[in-house]
Each structure stands twice: as C-alpha cells, then as structure tokens.
Protein backbone atom coordinates (compact mmCIF):
# COMPACT_ATOMS: atom_id res chain seq x y z
CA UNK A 1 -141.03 -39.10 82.00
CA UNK A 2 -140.49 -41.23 84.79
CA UNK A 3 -137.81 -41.57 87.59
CA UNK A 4 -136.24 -44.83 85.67
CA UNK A 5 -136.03 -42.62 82.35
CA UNK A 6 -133.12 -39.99 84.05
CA UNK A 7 -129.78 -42.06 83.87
CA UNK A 8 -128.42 -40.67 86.78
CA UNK A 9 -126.68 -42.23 89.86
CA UNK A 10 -128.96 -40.27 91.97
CA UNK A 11 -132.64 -41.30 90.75
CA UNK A 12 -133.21 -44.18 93.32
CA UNK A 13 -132.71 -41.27 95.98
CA UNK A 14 -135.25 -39.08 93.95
CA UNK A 15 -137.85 -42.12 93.50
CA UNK A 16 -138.25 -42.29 97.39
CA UNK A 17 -137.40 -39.08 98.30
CA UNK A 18 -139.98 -36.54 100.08
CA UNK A 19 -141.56 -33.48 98.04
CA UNK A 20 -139.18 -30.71 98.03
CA UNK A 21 -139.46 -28.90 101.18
CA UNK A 22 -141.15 -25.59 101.41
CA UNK A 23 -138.59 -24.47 103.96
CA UNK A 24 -135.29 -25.48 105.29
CA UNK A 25 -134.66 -24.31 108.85
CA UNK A 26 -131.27 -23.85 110.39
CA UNK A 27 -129.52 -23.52 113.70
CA UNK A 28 -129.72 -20.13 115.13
CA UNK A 29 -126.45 -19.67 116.92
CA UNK A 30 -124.62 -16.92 118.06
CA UNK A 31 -122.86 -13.91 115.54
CA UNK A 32 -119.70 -15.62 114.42
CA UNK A 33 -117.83 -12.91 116.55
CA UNK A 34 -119.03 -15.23 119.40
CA UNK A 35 -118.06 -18.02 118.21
CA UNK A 36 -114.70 -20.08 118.25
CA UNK A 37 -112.69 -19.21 115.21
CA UNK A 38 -112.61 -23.31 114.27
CA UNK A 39 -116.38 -23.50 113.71
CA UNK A 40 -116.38 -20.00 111.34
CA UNK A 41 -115.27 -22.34 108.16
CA UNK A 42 -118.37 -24.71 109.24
CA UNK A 43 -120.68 -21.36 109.55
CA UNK A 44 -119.67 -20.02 105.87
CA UNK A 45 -119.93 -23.51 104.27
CA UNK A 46 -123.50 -23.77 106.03
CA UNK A 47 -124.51 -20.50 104.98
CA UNK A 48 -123.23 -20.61 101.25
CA UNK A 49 -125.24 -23.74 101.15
CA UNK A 50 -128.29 -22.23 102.38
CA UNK A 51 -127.69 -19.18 100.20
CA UNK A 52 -127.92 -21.81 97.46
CA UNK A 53 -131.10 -23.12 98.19
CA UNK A 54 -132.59 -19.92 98.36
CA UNK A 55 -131.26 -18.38 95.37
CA UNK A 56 -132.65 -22.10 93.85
CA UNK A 57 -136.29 -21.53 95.55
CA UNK A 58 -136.63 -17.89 94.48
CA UNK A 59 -135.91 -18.70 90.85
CA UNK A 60 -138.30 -21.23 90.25
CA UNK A 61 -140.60 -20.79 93.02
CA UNK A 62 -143.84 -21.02 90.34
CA UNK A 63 -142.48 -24.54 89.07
CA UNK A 64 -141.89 -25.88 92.46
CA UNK A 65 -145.70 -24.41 93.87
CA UNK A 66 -148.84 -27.29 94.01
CA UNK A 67 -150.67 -25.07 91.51
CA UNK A 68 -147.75 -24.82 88.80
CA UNK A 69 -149.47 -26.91 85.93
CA UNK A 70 -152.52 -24.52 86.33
CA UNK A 71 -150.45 -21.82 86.10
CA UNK A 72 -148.37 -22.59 83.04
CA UNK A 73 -151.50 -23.90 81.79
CA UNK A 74 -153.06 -20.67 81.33
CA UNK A 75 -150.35 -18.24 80.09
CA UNK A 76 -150.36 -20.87 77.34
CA UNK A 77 -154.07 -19.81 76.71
CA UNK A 78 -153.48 -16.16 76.95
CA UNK A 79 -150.41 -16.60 74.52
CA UNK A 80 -152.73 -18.62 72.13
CA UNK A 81 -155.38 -16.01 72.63
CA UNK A 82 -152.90 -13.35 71.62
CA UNK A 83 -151.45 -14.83 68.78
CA UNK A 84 -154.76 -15.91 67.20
CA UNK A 85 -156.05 -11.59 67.73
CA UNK A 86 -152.16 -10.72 66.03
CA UNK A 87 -152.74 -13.05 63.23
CA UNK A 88 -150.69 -15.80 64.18
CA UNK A 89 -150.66 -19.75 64.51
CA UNK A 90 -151.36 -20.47 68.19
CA UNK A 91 -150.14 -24.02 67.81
CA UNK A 92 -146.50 -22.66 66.64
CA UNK A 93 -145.55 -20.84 69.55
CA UNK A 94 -143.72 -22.11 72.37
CA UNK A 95 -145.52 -24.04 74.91
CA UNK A 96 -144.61 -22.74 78.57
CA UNK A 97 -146.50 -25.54 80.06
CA UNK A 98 -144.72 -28.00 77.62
CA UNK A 99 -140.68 -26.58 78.86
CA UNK A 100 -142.34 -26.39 82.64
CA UNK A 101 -143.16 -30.27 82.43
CA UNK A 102 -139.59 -30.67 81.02
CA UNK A 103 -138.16 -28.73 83.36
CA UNK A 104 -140.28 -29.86 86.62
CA UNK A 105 -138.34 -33.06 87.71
CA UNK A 106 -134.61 -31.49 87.23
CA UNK A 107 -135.74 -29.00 89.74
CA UNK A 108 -137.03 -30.94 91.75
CA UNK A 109 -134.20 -32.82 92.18
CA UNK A 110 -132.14 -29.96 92.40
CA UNK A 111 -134.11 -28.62 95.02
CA UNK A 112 -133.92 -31.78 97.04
CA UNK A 113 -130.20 -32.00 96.47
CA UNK A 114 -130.02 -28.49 97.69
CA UNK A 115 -132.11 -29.19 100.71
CA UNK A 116 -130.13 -32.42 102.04
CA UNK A 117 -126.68 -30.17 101.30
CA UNK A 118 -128.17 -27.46 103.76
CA UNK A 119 -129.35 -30.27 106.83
CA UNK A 120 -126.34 -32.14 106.46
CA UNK A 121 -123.90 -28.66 106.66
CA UNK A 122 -126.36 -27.95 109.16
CA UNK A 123 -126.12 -30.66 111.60
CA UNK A 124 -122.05 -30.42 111.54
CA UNK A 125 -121.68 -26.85 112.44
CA UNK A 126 -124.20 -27.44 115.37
CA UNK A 127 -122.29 -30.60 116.38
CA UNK A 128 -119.08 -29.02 116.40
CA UNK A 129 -120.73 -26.30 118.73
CA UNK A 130 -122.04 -28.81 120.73
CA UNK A 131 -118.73 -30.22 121.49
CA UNK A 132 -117.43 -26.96 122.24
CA UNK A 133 -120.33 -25.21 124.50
CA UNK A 134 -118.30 -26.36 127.51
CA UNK A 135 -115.16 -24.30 126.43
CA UNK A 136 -117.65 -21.24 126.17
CA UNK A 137 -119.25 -21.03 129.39
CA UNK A 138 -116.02 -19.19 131.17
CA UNK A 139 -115.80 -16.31 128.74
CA UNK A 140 -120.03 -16.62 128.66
CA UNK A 141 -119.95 -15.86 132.49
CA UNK A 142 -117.46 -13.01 132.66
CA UNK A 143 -119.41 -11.54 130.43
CA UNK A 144 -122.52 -11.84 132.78
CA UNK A 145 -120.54 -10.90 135.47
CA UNK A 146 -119.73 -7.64 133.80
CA UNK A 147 -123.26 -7.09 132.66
CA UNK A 148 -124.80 -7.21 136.46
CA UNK A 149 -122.11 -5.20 137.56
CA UNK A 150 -122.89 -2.41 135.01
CA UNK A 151 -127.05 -3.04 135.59
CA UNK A 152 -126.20 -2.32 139.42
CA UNK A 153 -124.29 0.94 138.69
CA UNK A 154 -127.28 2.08 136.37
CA UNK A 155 -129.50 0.86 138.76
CA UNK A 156 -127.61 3.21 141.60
CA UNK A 157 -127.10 6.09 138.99
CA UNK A 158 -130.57 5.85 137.86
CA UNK A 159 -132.25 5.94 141.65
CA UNK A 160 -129.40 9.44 142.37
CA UNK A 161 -130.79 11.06 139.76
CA UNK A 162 -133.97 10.37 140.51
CA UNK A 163 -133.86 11.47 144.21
CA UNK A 164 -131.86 14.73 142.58
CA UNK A 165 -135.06 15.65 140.72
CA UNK A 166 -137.59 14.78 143.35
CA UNK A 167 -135.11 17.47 145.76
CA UNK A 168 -135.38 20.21 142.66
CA UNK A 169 -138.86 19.66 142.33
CA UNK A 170 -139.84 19.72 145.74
CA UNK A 171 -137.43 22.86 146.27
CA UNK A 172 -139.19 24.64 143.07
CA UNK A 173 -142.59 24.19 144.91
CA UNK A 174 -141.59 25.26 148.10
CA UNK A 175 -140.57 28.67 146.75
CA UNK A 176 -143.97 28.65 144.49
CA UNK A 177 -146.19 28.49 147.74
CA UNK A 178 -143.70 31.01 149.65
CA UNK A 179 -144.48 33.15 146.40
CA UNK A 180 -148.09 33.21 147.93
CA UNK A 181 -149.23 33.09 151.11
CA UNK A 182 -148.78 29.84 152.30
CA UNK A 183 -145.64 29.12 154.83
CA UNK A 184 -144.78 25.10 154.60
CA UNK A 185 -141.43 24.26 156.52
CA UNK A 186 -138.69 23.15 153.99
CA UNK A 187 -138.22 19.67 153.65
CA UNK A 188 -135.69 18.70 150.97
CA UNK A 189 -136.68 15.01 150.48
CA UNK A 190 -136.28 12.97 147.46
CA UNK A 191 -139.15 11.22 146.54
CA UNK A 192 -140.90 13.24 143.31
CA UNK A 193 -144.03 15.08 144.06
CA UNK A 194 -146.91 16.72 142.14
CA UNK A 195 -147.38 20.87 141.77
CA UNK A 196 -150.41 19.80 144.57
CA UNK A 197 -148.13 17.81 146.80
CA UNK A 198 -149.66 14.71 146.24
CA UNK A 199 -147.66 10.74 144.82
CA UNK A 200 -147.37 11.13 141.13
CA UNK A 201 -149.15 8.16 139.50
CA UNK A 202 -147.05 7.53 136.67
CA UNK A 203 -144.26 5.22 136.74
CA UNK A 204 -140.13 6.70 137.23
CA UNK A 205 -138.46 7.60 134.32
CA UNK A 206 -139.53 10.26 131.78
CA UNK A 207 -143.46 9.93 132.21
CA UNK A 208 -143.10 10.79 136.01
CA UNK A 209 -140.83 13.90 134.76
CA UNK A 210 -143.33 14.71 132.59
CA UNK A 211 -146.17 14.37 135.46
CA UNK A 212 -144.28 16.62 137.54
CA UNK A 213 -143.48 19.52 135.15
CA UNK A 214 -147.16 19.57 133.66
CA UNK A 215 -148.39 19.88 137.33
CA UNK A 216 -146.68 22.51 138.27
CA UNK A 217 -148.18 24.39 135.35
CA UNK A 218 -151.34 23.30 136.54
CA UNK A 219 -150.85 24.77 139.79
CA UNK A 220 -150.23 28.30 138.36
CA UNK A 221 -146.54 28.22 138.01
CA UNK A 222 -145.83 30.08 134.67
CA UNK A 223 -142.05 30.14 134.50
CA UNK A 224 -141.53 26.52 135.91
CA UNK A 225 -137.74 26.41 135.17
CA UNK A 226 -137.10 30.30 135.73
CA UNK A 227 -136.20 30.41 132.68
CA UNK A 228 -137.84 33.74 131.75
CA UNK A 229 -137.40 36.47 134.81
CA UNK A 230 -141.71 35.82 135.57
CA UNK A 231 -142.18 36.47 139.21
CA UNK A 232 -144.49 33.18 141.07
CA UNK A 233 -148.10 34.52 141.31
CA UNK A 234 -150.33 32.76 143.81
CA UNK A 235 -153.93 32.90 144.18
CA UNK A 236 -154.48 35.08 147.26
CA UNK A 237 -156.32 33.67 149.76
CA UNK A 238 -159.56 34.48 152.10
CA UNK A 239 -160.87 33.81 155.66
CA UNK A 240 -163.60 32.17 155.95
CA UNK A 241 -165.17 31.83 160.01
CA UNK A 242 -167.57 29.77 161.57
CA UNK A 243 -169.30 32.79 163.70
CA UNK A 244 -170.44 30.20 166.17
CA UNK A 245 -167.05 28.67 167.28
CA UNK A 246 -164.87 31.61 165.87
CA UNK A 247 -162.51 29.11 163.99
CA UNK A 248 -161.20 30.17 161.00
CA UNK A 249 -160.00 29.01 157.59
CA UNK A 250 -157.79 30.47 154.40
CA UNK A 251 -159.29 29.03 151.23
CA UNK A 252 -158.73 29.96 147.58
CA UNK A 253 -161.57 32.55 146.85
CA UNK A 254 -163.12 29.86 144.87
CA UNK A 255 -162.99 27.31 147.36
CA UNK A 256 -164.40 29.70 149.86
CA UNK A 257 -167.39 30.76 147.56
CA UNK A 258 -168.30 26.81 147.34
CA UNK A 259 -168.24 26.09 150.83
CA UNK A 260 -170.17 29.43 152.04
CA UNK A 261 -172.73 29.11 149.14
CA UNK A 262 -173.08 25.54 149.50
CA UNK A 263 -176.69 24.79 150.59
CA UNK A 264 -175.05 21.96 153.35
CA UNK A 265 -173.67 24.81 154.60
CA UNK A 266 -175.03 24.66 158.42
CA UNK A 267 -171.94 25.82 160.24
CA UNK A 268 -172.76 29.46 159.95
CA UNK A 269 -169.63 30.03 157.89
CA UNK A 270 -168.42 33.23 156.37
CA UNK A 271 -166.01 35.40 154.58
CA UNK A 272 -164.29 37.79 156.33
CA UNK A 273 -162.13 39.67 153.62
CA UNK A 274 -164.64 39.03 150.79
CA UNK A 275 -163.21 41.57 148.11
CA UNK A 276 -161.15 38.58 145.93
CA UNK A 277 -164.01 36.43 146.21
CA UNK A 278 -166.75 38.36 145.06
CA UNK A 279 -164.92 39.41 142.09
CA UNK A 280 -165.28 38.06 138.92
C-alpha cells in the first residue's frame, strides 16, 4: 500500500513527512502554582496532548520499532510451529505479520499527527510565557529576597549553635583533666576541640559532633554526657628527672616507660615514683 492508496486529506503531509519521532521533548517550566493563572489552560492542553502521544507510543511501541517486521515475522513461525505439533493448518491461522503490515502506516500517521499536536501546543504555552517572564520577575525577586534573608538567619543560628557546643565540649574536658591531675586554666572558647585538645579534622555539622564525642571516649572519658553517675578516671601520672639538670617531667606511666627505656635515651632520665609504671 502506498501513500497515494489512503484517501485522506492528510497523505501529502505523510508522503514527506519525517519517521515518527522516537521522542517528543517539551518545555520544562515551572509547577503551574508558579505560573500565571492565563497560561494553566495552555499547560493542560499541552500536557493532555503529550499524554496522548505517550499513551499512542506505549501501545504500539513493537509496530513503530526498526526491527518490527522481524518481530512479527517470527511469532508467525512459532504460531505455525505450534499449530502444525497441535494438529492444525498453519496456513489458516491469523497472520500477525500480515494485520502488522496493515496496521503499520495508520500508526504511523497517527503517531506523526500526535507528535506535530504536542510541538505545536508546545511552542504556544512557551510563547505565552515568554511574553509574560517580564511580569514574573517582581514576585521572582521577593521571593529571593526572602530566601537570603532566611539563609543568613540559618547561617547565624547555625554558627550559635556551633560556638554553644564547642563551649560544652571544651567545658566537659576541662573538668575530665581536673578529674586527674592535670590543672589547665578555664578558657570557655567556642571553637570545637578534640578529647586531646587538638583542631578536629572533620568538617562542622554532625561529622565534627561526631569527632568530638568519639574522642572524648578515646581519651578515657566513660560517661561523656554524665549521663550515668561514673566518676572521670584519669591515668595517674609519674615524674620522670633528668639527674643531671634536675628538671623534671609528669608523663602517663606509659609515656614515661618509652622515653626512660628508649635506647636514645642519653639524658640520664628517670622515674621517680615508679610504682604505676612498673605495673602491668
């Protein structure tokens, strides 16, 4: 059958007409609560049209795929192959490839129809925004006005709370080290610190929360939030003394063991009260 055999006002436009197209794009414009209440029966007509071509693409998407005659072509050889195994005629049953070829042009045309429908409804609605994107831009930048305003009170809320938690933090640790023997002056400050008083590495927000809580457990602090009535426990510390110069040093039993037992050890170091760090 060829374009001249369908008596219908539209088969010149079919003759020279592309393929169908695979895909019909559309303008991607704002939620229609955005948008001015005069283009909203332009959006719905677009969209029903659309709707329309997909509903048309999904139904006969094998007919209107490049490999459709191979297809139809064999499920007419597996129905042939069936009928001749259940005892029947092959040539007397229906001929899927024979109603696809039948069908193939209609749809086609439909589909090409359906397509031009979409691009023209298409091309209004963003036309009639077009002419109104000028009208927009007021109500557009209140609204950014009201975001950066918000963003800046975060912004102010976020760094408060942030300084709050470095002050906690560095408050909790302050009473940890009085716990044992060491006596650092208080200093309130807001910048977050580790358990071992050194930058934390991840960035603010939860992960530097995180940082901070897990290294106070490192330090030895077992009730972190004092939660559970547990008394701070601090290693005890030792003296260690360079008998030459009589200067001395408190160091964690362990770190005093490393430096005294070090073989660089050529400042004639010892440890005075050596009880905690010979045990165990």
């Amino acid at each position: 059958m060829s374009y001249e055999d369908l008596n219908v006002p539209a088969a010149s436009q079919l003759q020279n007409a592309p393929a169908a197209p695979e895909y019909v794009d559309t303008t991607q414009l704002p939620p229609a609560e955005m948008l001015p209440g005069s283009l909203l029966p332009l959006l719905e007509t677009r969209d029903a049209a659309y709707e329309r071509w997909v509903d048309h693409q999904g139904e006969y998407s094998l007919l209107l795929s490049d490999g459709w005659e191979k297809s139809y072509e064999t499920r007419d050889m597996v129905a042939a192959a069936e009928a001749v195994v259940n005892g029947q005629d092959p040539l007397k049953i229906p001929s899927e490839l024979a109603e696809a070829r039948d069908l193939r042009p209609r749809v086609i045309g439909a589909a090409r129809a359906l397509a031009r429908d979409v691009i023209a409804k298409d091309r209004a609605l963003a036309a009639a925004f077009k002419r109104q994107v000028r009208d927009l831009v007021p109500d557009a930048g209140q609204g950014l006005k009201e975001a950066a305003e918000a963003y800046q009170e975060a912004e102010r809320a976020f760094h408060a709370a942030r300084s709050r938690f470095g002050a906690a933090a560095n408050y909790r640790r302050f009473l940890f080290k009085w716990a044992g023997v060491e006596r650092p002056d208080f200093n309130l400050g807001g910048m977050p610190l580790r358990g071992d008083g050194l930058n934390v590495i991840a960035a603010p927000g939860s992960m530097e929360i995180r940082e901070v809580i897990d290294s106070f457990k490192d330090v030895g602090m077992t009730d972190v939030f004092g939660e559970e009535g547990t008394p701070d426990t601090t290693p005890t510390l030792v003296t260690v003394r360079n008998t030459k110069t009589g200067m001395e040093l408190q160091l964690s039993p362990d770190q005093a063991r490393a430096v005294v037992g070090s073989s660089n050890n050529s400042l004639d170091l010892v440890i005075l009260d050596d009880s905690d760090a010979d045990a165990s």
